[in-house]
N, C-alpha and C. Protein backbone atom coordinates (compact mmCIF):
# COMPACT_ATOMS: atom_id res chain seq x y z
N UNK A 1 -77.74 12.99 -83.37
CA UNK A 1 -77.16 13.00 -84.68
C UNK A 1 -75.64 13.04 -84.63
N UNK A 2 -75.50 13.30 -83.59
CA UNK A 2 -73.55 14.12 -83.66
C UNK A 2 -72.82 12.94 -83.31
N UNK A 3 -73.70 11.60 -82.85
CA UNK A 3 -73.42 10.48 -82.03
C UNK A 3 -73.24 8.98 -83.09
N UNK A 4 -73.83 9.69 -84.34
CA UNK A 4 -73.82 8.66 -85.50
C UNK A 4 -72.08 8.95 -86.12
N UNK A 5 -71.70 10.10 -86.61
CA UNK A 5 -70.45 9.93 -87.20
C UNK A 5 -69.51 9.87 -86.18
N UNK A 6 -69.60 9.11 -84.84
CA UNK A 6 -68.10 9.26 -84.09
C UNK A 6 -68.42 7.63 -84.27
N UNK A 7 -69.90 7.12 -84.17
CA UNK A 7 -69.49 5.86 -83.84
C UNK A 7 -69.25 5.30 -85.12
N UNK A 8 -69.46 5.78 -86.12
CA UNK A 8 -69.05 5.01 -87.40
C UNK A 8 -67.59 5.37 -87.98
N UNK A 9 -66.66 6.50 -87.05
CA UNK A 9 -65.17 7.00 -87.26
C UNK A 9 -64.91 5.52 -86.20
N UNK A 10 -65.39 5.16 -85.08
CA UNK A 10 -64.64 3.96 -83.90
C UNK A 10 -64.86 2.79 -84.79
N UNK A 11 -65.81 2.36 -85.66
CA UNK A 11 -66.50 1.04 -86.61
C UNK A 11 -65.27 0.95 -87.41
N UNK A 12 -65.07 2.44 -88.54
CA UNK A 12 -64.23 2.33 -89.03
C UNK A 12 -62.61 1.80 -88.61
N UNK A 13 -62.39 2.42 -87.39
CA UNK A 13 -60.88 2.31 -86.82
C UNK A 13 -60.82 0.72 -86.18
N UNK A 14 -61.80 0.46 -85.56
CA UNK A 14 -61.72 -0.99 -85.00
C UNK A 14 -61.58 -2.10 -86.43
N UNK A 15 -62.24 -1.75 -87.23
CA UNK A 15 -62.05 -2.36 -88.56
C UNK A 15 -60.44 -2.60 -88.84
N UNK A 16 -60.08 -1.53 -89.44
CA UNK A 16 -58.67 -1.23 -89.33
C UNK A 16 -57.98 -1.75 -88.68
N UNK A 17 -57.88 -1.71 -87.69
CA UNK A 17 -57.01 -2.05 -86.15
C UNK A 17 -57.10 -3.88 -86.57
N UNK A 18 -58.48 -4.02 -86.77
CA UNK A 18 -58.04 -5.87 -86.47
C UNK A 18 -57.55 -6.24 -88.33
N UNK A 19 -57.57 -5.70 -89.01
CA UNK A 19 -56.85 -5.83 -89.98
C UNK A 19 -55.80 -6.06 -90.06
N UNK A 20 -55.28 -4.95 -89.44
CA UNK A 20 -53.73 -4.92 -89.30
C UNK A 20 -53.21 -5.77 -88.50
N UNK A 21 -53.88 -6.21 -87.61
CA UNK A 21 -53.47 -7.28 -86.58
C UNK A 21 -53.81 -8.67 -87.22
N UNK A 22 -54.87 -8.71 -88.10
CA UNK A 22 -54.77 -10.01 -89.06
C UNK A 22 -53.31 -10.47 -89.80
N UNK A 23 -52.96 -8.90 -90.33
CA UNK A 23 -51.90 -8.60 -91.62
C UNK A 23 -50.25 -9.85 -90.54
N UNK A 24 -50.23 -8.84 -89.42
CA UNK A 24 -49.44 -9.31 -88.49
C UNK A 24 -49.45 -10.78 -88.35
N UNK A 25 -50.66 -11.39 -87.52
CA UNK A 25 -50.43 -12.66 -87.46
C UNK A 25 -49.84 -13.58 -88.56
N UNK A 26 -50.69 -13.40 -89.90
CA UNK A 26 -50.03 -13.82 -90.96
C UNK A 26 -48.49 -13.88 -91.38
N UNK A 27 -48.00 -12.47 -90.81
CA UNK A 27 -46.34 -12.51 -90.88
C UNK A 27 -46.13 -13.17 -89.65
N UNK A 28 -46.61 -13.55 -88.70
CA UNK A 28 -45.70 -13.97 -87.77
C UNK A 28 -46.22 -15.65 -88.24
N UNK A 29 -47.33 -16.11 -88.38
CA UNK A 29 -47.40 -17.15 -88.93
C UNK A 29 -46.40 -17.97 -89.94
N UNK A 30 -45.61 -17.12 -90.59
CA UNK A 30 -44.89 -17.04 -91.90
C UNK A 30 -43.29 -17.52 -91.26
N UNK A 31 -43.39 -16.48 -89.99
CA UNK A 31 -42.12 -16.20 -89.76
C UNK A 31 -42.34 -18.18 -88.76
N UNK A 32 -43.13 -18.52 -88.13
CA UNK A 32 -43.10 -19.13 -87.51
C UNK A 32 -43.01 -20.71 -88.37
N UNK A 33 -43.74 -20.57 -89.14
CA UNK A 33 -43.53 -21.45 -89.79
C UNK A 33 -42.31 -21.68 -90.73
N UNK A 34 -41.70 -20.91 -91.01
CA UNK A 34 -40.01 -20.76 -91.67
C UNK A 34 -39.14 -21.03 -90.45
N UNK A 35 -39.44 -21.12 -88.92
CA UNK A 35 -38.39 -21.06 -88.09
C UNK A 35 -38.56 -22.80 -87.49
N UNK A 36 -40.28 -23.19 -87.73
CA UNK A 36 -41.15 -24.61 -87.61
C UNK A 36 -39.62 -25.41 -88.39
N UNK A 37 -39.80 -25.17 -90.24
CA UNK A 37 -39.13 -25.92 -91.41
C UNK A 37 -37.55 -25.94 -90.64
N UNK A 38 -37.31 -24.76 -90.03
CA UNK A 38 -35.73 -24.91 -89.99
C UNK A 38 -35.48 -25.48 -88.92
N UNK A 39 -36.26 -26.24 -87.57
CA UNK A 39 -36.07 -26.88 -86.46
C UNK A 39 -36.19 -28.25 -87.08
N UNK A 40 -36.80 -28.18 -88.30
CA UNK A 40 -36.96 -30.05 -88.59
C UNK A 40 -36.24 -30.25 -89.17
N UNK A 41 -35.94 -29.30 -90.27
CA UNK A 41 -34.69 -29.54 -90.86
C UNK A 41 -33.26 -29.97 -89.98
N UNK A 42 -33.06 -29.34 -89.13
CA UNK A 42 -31.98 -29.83 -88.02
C UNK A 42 -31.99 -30.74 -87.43
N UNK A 43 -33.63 -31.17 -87.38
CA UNK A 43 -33.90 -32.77 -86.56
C UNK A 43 -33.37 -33.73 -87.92
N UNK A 44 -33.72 -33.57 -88.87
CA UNK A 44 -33.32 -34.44 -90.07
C UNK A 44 -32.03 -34.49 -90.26
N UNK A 45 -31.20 -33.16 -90.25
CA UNK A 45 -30.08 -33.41 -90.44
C UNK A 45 -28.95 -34.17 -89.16
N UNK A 46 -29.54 -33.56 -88.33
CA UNK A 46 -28.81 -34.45 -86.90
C UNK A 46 -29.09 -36.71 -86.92
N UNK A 47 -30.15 -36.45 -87.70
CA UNK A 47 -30.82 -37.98 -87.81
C UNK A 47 -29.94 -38.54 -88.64
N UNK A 48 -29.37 -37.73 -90.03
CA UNK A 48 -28.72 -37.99 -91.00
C UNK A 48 -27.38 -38.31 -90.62
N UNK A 49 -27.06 -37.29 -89.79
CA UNK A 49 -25.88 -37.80 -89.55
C UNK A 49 -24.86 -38.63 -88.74
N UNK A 50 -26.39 -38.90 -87.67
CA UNK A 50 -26.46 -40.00 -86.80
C UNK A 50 -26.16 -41.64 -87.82
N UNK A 51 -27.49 -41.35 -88.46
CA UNK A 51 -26.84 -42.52 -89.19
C UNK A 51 -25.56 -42.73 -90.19
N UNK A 52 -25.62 -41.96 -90.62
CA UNK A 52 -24.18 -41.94 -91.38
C UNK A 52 -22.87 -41.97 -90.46
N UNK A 53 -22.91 -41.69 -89.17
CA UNK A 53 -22.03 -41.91 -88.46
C UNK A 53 -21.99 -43.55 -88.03
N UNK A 54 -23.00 -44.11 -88.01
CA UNK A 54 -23.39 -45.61 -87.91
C UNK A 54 -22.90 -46.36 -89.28
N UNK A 55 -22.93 -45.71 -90.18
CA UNK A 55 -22.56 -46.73 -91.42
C UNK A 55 -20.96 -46.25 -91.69
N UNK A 56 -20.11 -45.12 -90.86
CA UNK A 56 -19.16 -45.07 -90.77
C UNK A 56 -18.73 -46.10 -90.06
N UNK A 57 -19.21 -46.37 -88.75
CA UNK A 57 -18.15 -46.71 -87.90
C UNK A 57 -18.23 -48.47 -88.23
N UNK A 58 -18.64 -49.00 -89.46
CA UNK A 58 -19.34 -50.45 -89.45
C UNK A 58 -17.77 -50.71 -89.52
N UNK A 59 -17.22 -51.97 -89.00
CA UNK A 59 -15.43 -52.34 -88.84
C UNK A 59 -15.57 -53.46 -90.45
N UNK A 60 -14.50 -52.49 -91.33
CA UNK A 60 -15.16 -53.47 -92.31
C UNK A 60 -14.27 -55.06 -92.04
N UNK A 61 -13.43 -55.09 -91.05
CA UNK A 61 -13.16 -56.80 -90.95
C UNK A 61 -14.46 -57.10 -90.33
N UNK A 62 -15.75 -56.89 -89.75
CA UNK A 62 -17.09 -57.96 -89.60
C UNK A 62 -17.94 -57.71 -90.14
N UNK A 63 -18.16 -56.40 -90.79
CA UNK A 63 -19.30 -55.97 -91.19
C UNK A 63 -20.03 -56.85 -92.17
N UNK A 64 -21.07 -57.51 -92.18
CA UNK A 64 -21.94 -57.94 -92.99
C UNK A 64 -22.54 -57.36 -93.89
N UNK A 65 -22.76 -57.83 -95.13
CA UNK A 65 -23.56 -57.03 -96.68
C UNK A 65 -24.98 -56.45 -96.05
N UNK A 66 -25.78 -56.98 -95.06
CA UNK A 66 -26.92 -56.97 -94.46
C UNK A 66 -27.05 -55.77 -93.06
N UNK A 67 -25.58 -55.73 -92.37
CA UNK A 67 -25.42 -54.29 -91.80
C UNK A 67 -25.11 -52.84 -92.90
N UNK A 68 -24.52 -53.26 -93.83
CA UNK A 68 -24.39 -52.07 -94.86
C UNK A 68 -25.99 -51.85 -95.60
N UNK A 69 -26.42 -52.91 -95.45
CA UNK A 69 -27.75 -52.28 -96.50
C UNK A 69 -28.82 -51.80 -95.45
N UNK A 70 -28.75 -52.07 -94.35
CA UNK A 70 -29.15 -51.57 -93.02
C UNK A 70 -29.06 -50.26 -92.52
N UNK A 71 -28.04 -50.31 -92.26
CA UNK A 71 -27.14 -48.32 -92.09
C UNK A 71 -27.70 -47.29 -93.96
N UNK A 72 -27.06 -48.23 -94.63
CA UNK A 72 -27.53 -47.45 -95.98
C UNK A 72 -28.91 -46.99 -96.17
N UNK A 73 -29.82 -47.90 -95.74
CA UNK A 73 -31.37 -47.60 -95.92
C UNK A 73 -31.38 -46.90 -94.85
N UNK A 74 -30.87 -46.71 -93.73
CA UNK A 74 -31.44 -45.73 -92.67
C UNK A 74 -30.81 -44.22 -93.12
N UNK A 75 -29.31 -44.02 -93.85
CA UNK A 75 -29.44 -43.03 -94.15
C UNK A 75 -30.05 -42.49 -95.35
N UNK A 76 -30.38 -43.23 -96.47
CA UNK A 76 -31.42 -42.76 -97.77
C UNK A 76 -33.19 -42.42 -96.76
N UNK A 77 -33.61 -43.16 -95.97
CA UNK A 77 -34.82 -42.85 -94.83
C UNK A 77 -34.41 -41.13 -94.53
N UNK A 78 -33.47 -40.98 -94.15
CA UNK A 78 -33.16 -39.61 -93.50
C UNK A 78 -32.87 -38.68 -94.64
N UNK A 79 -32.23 -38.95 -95.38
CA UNK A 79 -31.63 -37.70 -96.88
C UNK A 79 -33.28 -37.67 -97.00
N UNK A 80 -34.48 -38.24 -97.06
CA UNK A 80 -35.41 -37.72 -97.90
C UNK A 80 -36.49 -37.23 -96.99
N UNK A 81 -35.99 -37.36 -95.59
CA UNK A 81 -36.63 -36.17 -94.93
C UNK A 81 -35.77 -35.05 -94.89
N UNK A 82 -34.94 -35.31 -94.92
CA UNK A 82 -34.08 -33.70 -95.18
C UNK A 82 -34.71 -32.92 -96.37
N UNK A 83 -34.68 -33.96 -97.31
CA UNK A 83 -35.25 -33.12 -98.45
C UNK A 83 -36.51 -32.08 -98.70
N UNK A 84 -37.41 -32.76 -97.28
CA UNK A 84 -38.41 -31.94 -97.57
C UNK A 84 -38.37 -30.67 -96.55
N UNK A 85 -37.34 -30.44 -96.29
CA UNK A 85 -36.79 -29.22 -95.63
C UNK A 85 -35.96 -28.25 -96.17
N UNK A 86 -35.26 -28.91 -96.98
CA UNK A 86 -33.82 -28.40 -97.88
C UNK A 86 -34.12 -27.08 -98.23
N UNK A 87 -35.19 -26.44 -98.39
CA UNK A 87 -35.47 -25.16 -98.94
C UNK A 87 -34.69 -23.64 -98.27
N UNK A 88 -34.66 -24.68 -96.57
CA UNK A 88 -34.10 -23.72 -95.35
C UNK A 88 -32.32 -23.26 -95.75
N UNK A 89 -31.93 -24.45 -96.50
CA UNK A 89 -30.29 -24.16 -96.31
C UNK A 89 -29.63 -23.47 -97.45
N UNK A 90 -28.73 -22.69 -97.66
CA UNK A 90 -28.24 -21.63 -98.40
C UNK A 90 -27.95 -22.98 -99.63
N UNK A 91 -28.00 -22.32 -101.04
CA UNK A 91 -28.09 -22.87 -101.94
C UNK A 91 -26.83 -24.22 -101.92
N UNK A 92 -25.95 -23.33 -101.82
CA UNK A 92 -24.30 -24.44 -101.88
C UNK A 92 -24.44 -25.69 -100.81
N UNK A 93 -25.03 -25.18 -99.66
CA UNK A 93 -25.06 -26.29 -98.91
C UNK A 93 -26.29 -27.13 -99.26
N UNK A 94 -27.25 -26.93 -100.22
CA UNK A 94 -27.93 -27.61 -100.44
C UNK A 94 -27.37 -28.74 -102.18
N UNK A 95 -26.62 -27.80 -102.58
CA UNK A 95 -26.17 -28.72 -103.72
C UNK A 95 -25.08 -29.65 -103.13
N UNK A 96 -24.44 -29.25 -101.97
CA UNK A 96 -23.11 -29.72 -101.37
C UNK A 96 -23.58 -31.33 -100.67
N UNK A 97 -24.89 -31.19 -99.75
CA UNK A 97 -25.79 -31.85 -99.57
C UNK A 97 -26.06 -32.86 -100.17
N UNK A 98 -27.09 -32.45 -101.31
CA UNK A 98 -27.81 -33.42 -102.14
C UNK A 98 -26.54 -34.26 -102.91
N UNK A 99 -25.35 -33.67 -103.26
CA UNK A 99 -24.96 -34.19 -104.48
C UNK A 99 -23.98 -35.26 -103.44
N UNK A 100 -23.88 -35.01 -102.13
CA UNK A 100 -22.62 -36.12 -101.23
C UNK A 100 -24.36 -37.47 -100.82
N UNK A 101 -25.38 -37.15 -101.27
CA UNK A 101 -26.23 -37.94 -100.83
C UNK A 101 -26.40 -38.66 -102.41
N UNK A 102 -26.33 -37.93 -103.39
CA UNK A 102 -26.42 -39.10 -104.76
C UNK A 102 -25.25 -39.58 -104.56
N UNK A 103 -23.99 -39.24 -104.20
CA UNK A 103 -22.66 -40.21 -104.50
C UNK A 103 -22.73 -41.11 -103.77
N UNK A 104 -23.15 -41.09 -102.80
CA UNK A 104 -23.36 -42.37 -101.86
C UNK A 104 -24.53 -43.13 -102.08
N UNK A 105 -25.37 -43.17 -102.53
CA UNK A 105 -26.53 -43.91 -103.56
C UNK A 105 -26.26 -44.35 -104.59
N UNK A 106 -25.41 -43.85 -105.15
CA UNK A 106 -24.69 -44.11 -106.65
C UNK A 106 -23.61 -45.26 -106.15
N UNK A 107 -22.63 -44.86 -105.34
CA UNK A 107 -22.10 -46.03 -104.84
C UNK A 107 -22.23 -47.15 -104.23
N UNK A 108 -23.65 -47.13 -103.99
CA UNK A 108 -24.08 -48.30 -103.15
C UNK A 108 -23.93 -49.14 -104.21
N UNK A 109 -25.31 -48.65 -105.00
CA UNK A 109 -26.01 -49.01 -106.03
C UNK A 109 -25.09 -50.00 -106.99
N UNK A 110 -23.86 -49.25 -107.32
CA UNK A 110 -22.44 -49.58 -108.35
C UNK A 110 -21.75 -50.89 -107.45
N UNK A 111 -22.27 -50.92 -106.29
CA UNK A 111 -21.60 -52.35 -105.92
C UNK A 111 -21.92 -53.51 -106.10
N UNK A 112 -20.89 -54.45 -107.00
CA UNK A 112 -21.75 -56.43 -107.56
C UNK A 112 -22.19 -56.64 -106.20
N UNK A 113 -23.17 -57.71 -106.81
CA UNK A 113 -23.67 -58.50 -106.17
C UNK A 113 -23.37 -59.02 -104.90
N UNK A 114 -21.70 -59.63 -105.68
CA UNK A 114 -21.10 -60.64 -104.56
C UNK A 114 -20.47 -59.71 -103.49
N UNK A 115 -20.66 -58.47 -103.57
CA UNK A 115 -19.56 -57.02 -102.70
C UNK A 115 -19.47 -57.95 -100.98
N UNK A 116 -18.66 -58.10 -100.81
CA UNK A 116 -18.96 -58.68 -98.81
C UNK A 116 -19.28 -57.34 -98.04
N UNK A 117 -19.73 -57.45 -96.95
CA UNK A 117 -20.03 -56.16 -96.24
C UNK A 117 -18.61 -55.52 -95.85
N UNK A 118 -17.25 -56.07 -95.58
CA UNK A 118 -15.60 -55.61 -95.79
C UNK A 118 -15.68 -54.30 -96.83
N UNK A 119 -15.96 -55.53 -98.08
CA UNK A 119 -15.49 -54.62 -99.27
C UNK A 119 -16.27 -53.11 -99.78
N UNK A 120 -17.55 -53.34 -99.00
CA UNK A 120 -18.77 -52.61 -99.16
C UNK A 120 -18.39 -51.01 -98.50
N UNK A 121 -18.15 -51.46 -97.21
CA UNK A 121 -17.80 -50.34 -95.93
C UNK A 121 -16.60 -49.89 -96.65
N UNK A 122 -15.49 -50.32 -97.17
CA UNK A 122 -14.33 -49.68 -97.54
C UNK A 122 -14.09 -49.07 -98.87
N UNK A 123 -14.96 -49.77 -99.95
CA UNK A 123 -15.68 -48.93 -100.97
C UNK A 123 -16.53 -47.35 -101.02
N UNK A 124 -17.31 -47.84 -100.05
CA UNK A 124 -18.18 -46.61 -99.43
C UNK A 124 -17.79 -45.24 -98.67
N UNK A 125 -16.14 -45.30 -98.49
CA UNK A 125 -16.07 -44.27 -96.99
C UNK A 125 -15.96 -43.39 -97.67
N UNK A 126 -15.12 -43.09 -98.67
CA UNK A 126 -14.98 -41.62 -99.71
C UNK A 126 -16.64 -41.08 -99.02
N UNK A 127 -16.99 -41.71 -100.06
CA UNK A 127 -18.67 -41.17 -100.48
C UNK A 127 -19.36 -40.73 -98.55
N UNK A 128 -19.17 -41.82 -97.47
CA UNK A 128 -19.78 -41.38 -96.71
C UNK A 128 -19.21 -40.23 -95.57
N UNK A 129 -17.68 -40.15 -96.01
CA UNK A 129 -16.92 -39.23 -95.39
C UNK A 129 -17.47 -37.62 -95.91
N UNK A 130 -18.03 -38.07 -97.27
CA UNK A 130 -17.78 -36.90 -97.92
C UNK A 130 -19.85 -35.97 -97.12
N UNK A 131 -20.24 -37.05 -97.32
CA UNK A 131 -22.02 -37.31 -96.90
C UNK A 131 -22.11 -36.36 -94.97
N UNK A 132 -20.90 -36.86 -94.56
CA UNK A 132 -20.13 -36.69 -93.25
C UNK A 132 -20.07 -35.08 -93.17
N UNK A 133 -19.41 -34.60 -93.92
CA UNK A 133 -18.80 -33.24 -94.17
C UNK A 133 -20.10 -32.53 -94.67
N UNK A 134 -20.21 -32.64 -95.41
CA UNK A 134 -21.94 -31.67 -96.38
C UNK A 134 -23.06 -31.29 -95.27
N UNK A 135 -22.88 -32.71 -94.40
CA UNK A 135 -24.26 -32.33 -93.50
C UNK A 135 -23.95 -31.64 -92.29
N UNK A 136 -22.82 -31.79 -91.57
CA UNK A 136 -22.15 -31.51 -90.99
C UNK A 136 -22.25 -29.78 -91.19
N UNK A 137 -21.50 -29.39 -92.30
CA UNK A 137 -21.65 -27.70 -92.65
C UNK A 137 -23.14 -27.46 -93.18
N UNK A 138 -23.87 -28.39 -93.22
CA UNK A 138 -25.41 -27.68 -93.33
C UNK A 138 -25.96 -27.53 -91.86
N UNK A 139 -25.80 -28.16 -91.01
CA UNK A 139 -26.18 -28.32 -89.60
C UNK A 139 -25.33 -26.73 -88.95
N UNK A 140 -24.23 -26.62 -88.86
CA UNK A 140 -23.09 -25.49 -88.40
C UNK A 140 -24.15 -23.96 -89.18
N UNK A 141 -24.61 -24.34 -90.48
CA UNK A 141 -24.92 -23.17 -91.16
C UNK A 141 -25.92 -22.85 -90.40
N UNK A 142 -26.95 -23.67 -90.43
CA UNK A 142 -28.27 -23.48 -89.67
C UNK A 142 -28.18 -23.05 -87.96
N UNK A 143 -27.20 -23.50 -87.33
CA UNK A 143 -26.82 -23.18 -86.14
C UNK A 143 -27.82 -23.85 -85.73
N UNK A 144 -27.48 -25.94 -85.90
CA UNK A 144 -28.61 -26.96 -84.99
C UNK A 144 -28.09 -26.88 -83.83
């Protein structure tokens, strides 16, 4: 008889015990997966700014309308994997971010028809200098 309430005090505690060690994994799951978002986020932003360093350096005496919409689509490809990370970076650098990624979408966009890839690249540098800088201090923040 004396052998029934110790083993149902060990039932109880082993209970317990893997509870708490459930409770745990879950936070470390949490933690792991918040540290998962912020390694991709850095892969995105390093991607981003890879390309944007590519649609910098286009020489606008050769650049073609067809290398600018080239570099341009590879960095709008990258802003919207960033995006699905963005949650990781302190608010400012995420408005600082997003809003140097609409000006440079906005400026594409705002260029006629006839724009030559010259006029395109030299139209564009504000906006991608600025695209340059935003990601740049989101990458430094995150410590990629």
């Amino acid at each position: 008889m004396k052998r029934l309430p110790v083993i149902g005090v060990l039932c109880v505690s082993a209970v317990l015990g893997l509870a708490a060690c459930s409770d745990s994994s879950d936070d470390n799951s949490a933690a792991e997966q918040a540290t998962q978002a912020a390694a991709d986020l850095c892969t995105d932003l390093n991607a981003l700014k890879a390309d944007n360093a590519k649609l910098k350096a286009l020489n606008p005496a050769t650049a073609t309308k067809d290398q600018v919409k080239d570099a341009y689509e590879a960095v709008q490809k990258d802003w919207e994997n960033v995006k699905g990370n963005i949650s990781e970076l302190k608010q400012a650098e995420q408005d600082a971010v997003k809003q140097a990624a609409e000006n440079l979408k906005k400026g594409y966009e705002d260029l006629p028809g006839d724009t030559t890839g010259k006029d395109a690249v030299t139209q564009l540098q504000p906006q991608i200098q600025s695209l340059d800088q935003a990601s740049t201090a989101a990458a430094t923040g995150l410590k990629c």
